[in-house]
C-alpha atoms as a PDB file:
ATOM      1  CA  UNK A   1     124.628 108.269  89.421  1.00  0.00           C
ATOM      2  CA  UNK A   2     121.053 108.590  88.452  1.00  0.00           C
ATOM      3  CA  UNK A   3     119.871 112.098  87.295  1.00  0.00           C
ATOM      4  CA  UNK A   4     116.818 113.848  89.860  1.00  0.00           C
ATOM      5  CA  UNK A   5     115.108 115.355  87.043  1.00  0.00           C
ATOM      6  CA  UNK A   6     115.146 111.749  85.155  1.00  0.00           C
ATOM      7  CA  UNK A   7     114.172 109.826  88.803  1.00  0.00           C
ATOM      8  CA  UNK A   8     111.163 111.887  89.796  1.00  0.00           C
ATOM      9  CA  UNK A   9     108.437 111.248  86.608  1.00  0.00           C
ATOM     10  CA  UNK A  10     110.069 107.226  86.608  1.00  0.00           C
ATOM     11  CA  UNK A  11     108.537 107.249  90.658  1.00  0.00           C
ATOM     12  CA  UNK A  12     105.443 109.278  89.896  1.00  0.00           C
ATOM     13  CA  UNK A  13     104.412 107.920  86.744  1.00  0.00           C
ATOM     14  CA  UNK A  14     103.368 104.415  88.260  1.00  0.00           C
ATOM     15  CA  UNK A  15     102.811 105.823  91.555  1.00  0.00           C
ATOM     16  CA  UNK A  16      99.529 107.361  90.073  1.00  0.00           C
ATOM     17  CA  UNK A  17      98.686 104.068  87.664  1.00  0.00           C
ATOM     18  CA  UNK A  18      98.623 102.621  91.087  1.00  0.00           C
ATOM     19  CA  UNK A  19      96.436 105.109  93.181  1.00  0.00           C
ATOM     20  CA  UNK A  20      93.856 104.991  90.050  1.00  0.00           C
ATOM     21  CA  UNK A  21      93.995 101.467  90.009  1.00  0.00           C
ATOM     22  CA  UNK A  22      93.578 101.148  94.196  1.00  0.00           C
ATOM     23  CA  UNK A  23      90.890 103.993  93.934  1.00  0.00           C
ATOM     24  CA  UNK A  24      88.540 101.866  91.155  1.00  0.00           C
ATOM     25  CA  UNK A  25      89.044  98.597  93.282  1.00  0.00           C
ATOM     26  CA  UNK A  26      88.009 100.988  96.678  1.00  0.00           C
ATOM     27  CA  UNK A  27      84.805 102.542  94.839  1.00  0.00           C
ATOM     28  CA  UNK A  28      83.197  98.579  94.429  1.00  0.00           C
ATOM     29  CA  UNK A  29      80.579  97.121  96.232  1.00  0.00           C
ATOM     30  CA  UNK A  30      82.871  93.952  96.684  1.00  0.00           C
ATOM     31  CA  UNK A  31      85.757  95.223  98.304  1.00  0.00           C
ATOM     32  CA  UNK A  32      83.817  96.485 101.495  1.00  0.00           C
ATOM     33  CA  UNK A  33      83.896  92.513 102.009  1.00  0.00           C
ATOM     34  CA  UNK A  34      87.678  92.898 102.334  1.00  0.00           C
ATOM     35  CA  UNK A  35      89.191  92.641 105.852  1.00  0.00           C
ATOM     36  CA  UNK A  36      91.631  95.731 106.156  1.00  0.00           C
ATOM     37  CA  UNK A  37      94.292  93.046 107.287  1.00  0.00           C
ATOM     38  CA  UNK A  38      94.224  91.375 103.904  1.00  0.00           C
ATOM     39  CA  UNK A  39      94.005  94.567 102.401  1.00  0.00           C
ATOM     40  CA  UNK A  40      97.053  96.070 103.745  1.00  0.00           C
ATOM     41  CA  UNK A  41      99.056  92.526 102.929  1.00  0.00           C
ATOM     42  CA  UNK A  42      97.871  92.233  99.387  1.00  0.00           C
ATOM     43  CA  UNK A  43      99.520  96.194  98.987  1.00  0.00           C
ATOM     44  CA  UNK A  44     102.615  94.694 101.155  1.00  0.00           C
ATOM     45  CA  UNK A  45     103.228  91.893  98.533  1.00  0.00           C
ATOM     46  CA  UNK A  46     102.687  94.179  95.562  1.00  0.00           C
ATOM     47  CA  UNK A  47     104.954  96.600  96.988  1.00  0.00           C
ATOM     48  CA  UNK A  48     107.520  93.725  97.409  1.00  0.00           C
ATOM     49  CA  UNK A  49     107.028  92.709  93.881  1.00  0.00           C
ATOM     50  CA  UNK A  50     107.465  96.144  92.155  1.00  0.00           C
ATOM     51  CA  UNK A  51     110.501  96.516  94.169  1.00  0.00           C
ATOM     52  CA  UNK A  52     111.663  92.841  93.283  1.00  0.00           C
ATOM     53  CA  UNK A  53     111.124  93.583  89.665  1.00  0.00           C
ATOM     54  CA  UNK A  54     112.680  97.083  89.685  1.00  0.00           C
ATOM     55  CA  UNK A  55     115.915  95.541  90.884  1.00  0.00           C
ATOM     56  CA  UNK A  56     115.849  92.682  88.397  1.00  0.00           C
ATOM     57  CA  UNK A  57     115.451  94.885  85.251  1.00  0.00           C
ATOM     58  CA  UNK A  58     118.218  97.055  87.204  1.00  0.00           C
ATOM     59  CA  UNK A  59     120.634  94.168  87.535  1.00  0.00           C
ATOM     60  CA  UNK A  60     119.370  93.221  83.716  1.00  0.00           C
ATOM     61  CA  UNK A  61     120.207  96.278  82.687  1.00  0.00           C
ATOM     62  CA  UNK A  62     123.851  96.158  84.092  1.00  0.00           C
ATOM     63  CA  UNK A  63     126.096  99.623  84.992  1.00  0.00           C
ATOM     64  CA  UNK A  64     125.621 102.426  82.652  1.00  0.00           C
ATOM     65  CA  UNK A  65     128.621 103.861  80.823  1.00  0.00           C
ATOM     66  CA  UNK A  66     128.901 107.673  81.255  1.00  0.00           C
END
């Protein structure tokens, strides 16, 4: 079983690469162009993703030994 103290800085680690990365897109001129529907399915899909490639690398990665 995974270790808490190993789990939490793996979730926050690119959970505030994200949030930097949705804030600079938010501060553009640009982006007010955006419908909020498209906005909330582009976030949708690359939630999908991350989770889709967390579980592959998982699966790559096989069962660990302990």
């Amino acid at each position: 079983m995974l270790n808490r103290k190993s789990l939490i800085p793996a979730v926050v680690a690119p959970l505030v690469v994200g949030l930097l990365g949705l804030m600079n897109l938010m501060s553009r001129p640009r982006f007010a162009s955006f419908h909020s529907v498209d906005v909330v399915q582009l976030l949708a899909s690359g939630m999908c993703f991350g989770v889709a490639l967390a579980m592959l690398i998982a699966q790559l990665r096989g069962p660990r030994n302990s």
